[in-house]
C-alpha atoms as a PDB file:
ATOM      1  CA  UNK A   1      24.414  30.249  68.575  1.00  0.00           C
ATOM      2  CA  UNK A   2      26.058  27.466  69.996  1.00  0.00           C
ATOM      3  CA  UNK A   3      29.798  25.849  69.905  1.00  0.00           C
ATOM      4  CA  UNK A   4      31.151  22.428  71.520  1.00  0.00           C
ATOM      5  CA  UNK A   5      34.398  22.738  73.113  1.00  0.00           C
ATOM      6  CA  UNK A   6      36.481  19.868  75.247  1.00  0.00           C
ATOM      7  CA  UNK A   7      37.441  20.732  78.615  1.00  0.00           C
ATOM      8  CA  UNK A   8      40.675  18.643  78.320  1.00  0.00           C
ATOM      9  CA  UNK A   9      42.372  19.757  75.303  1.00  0.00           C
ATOM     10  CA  UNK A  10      42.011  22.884  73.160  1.00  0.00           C
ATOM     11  CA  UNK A  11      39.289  21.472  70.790  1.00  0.00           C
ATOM     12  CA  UNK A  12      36.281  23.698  69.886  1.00  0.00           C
ATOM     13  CA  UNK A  13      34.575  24.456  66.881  1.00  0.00           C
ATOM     14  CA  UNK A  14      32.061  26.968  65.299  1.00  0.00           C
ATOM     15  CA  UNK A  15      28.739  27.947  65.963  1.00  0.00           C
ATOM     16  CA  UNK A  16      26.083  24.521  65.532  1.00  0.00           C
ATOM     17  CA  UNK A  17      24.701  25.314  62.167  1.00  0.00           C
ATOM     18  CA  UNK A  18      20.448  26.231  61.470  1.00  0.00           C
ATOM     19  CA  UNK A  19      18.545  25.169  58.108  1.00  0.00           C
ATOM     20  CA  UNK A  20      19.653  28.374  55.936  1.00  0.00           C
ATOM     21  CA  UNK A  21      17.593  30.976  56.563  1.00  0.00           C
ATOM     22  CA  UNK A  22      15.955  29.640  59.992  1.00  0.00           C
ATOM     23  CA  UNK A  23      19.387  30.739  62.028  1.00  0.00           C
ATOM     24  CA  UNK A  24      23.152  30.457  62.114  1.00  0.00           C
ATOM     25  CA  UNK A  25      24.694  29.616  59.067  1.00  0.00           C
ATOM     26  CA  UNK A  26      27.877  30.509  57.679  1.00  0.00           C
ATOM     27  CA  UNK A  27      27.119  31.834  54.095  1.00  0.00           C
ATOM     28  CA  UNK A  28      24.093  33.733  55.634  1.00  0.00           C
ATOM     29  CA  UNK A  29      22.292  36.153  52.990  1.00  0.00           C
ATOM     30  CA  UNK A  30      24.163  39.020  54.881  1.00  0.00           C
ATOM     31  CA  UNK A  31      27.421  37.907  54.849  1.00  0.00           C
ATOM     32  CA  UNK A  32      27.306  36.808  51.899  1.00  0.00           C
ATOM     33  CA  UNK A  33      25.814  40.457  50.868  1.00  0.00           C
ATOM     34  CA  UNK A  34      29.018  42.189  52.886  1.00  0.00           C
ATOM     35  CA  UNK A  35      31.832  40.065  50.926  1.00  0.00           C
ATOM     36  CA  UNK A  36      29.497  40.973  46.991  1.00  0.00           C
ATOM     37  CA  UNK A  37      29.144  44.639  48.075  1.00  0.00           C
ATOM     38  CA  UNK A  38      32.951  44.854  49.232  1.00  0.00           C
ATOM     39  CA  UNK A  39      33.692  42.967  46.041  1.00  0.00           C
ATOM     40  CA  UNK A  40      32.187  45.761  44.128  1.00  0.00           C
ATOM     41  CA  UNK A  41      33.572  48.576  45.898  1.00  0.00           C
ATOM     42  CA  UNK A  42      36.968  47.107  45.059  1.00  0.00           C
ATOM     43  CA  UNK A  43      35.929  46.735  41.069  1.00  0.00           C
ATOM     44  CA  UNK A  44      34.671  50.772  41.447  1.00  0.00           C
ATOM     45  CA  UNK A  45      37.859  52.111  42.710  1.00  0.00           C
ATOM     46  CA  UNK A  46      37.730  51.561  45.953  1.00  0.00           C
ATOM     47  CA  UNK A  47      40.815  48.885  46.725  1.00  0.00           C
ATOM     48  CA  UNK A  48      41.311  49.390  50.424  1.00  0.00           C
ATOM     49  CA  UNK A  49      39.288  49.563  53.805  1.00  0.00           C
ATOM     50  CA  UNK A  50      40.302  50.437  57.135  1.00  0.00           C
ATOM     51  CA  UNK A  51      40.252  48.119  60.201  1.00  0.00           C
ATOM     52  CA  UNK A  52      41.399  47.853  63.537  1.00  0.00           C
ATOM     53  CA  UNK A  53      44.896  47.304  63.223  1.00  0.00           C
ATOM     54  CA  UNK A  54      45.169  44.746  66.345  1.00  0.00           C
ATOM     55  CA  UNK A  55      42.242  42.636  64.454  1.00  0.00           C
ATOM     56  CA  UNK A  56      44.947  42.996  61.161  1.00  0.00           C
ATOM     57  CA  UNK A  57      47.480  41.935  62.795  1.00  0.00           C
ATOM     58  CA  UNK A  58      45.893  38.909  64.700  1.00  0.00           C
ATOM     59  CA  UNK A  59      44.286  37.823  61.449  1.00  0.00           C
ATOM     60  CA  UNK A  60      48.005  37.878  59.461  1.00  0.00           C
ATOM     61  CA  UNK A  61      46.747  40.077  56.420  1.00  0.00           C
ATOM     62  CA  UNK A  62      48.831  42.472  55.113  1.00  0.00           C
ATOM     63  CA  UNK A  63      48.064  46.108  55.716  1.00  0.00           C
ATOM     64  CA  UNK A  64      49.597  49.648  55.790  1.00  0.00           C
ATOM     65  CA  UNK A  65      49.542  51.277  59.394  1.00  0.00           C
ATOM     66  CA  UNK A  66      47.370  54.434  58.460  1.00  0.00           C
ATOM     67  CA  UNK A  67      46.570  57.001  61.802  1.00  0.00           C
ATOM     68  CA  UNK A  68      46.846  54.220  64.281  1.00  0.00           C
ATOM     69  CA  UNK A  69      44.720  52.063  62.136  1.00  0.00           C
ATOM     70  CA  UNK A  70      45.480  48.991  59.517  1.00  0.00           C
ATOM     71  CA  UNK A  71      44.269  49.973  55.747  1.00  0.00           C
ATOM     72  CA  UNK A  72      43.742  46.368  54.483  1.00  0.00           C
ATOM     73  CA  UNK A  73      42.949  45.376  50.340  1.00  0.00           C
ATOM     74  CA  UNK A  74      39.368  44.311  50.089  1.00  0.00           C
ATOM     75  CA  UNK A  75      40.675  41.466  47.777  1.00  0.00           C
ATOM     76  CA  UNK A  76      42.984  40.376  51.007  1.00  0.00           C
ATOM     77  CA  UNK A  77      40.046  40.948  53.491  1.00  0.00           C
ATOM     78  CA  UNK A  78      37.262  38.596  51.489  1.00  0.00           C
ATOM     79  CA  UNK A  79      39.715  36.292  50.776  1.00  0.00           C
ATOM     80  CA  UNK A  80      40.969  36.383  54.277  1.00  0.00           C
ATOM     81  CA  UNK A  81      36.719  36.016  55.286  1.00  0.00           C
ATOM     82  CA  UNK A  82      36.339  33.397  52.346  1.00  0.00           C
ATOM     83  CA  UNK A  83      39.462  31.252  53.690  1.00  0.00           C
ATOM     84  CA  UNK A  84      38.191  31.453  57.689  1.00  0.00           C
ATOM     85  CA  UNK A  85      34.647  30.176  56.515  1.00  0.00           C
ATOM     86  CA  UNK A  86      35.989  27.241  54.813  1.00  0.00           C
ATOM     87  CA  UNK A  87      38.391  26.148  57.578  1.00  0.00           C
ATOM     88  CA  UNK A  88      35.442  26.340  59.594  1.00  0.00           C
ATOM     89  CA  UNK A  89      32.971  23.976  57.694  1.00  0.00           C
ATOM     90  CA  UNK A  90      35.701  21.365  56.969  1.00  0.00           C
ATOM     91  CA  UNK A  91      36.671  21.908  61.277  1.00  0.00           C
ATOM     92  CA  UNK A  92      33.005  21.107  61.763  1.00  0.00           C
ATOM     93  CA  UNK A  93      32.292  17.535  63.742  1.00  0.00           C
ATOM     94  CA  UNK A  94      28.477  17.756  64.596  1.00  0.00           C
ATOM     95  CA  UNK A  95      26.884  20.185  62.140  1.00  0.00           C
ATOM     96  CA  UNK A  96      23.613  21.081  64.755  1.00  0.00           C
ATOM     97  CA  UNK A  97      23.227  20.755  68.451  1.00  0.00           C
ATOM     98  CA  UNK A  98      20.809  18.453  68.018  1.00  0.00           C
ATOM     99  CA  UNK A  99      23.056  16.053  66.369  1.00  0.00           C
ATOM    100  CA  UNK A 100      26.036  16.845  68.868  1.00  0.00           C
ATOM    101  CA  UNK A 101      23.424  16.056  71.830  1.00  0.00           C
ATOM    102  CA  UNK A 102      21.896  12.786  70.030  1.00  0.00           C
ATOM    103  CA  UNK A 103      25.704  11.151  69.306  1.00  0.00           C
ATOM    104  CA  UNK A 104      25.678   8.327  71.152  1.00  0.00           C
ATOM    105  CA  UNK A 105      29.582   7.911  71.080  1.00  0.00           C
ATOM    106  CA  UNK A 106      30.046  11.500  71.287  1.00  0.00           C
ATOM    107  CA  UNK A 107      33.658  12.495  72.703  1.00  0.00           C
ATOM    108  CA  UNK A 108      36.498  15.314  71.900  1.00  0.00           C
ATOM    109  CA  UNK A 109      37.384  14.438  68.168  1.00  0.00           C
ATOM    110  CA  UNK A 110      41.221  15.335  68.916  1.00  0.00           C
ATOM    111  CA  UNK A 111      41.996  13.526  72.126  1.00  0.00           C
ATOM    112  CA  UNK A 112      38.888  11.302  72.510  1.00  0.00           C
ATOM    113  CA  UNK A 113      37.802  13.277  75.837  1.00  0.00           C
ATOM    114  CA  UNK A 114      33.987  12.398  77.148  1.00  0.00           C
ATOM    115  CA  UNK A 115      34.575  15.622  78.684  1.00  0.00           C
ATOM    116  CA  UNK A 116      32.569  18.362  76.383  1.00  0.00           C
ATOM    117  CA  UNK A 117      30.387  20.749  76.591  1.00  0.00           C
ATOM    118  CA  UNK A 118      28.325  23.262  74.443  1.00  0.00           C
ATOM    119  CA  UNK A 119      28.390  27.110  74.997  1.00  0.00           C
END
């Protein structure tokens, strides 16, 4: 996994994306598997899960401080996971590294920097 970032501004975004199923992709099988089997733990009685309360409270979801740790609603969490993923695909500028490293005009979509790089 790869991201482009510009070294004069704070512009980045997410990992380059792989043909599904050859690499990173953002509705992978498995996370896609994680968000269905929370999904059903929520429709079986299960309505909360526990996190790391600093992760809670960087991410903004609501949450009850349990034992030092943040019990979160699965409906919050996947919709928290759902809402991340799609800010990410519409944030996206070159989809693969190969088409970041084959733009022949390529510069920092904010402030029009030359100066990126890929991490």
């Amino acid at each position: 996994m790869a991201y482009a970032h510009c070294h004069d501004c704070d512009w980045s975004q997410d990992d380059f994306w792989s043909e599904y199923g050859t690499g990173w992709h953002p509705l992978r099988a498995d996370i896609v598997k994680n968000w269905i089997d929370y999904l059903n733990d929520a429709i079986n009685g299960q309505t909360t899960i526990v996190m790391d309360i600093d992760w809670a409270k960087e991410a903004g979801v609501a949450f009850e401080e349990v034992d030092g740790a943040a019990e979160v609603r699965i409906l919050d969490f996947v919709a928290y996971e759902l809402e991340c993923k799609a800010s990410n695909i519409r944030e996206m500028h070159w989809l693969t590294d190969k088409e970041f490293k084959n733009d022949p005009n390529r510069c920092c979509p904010k402030c029009g920097s030359k100066h990126l790089d890929v991490d």
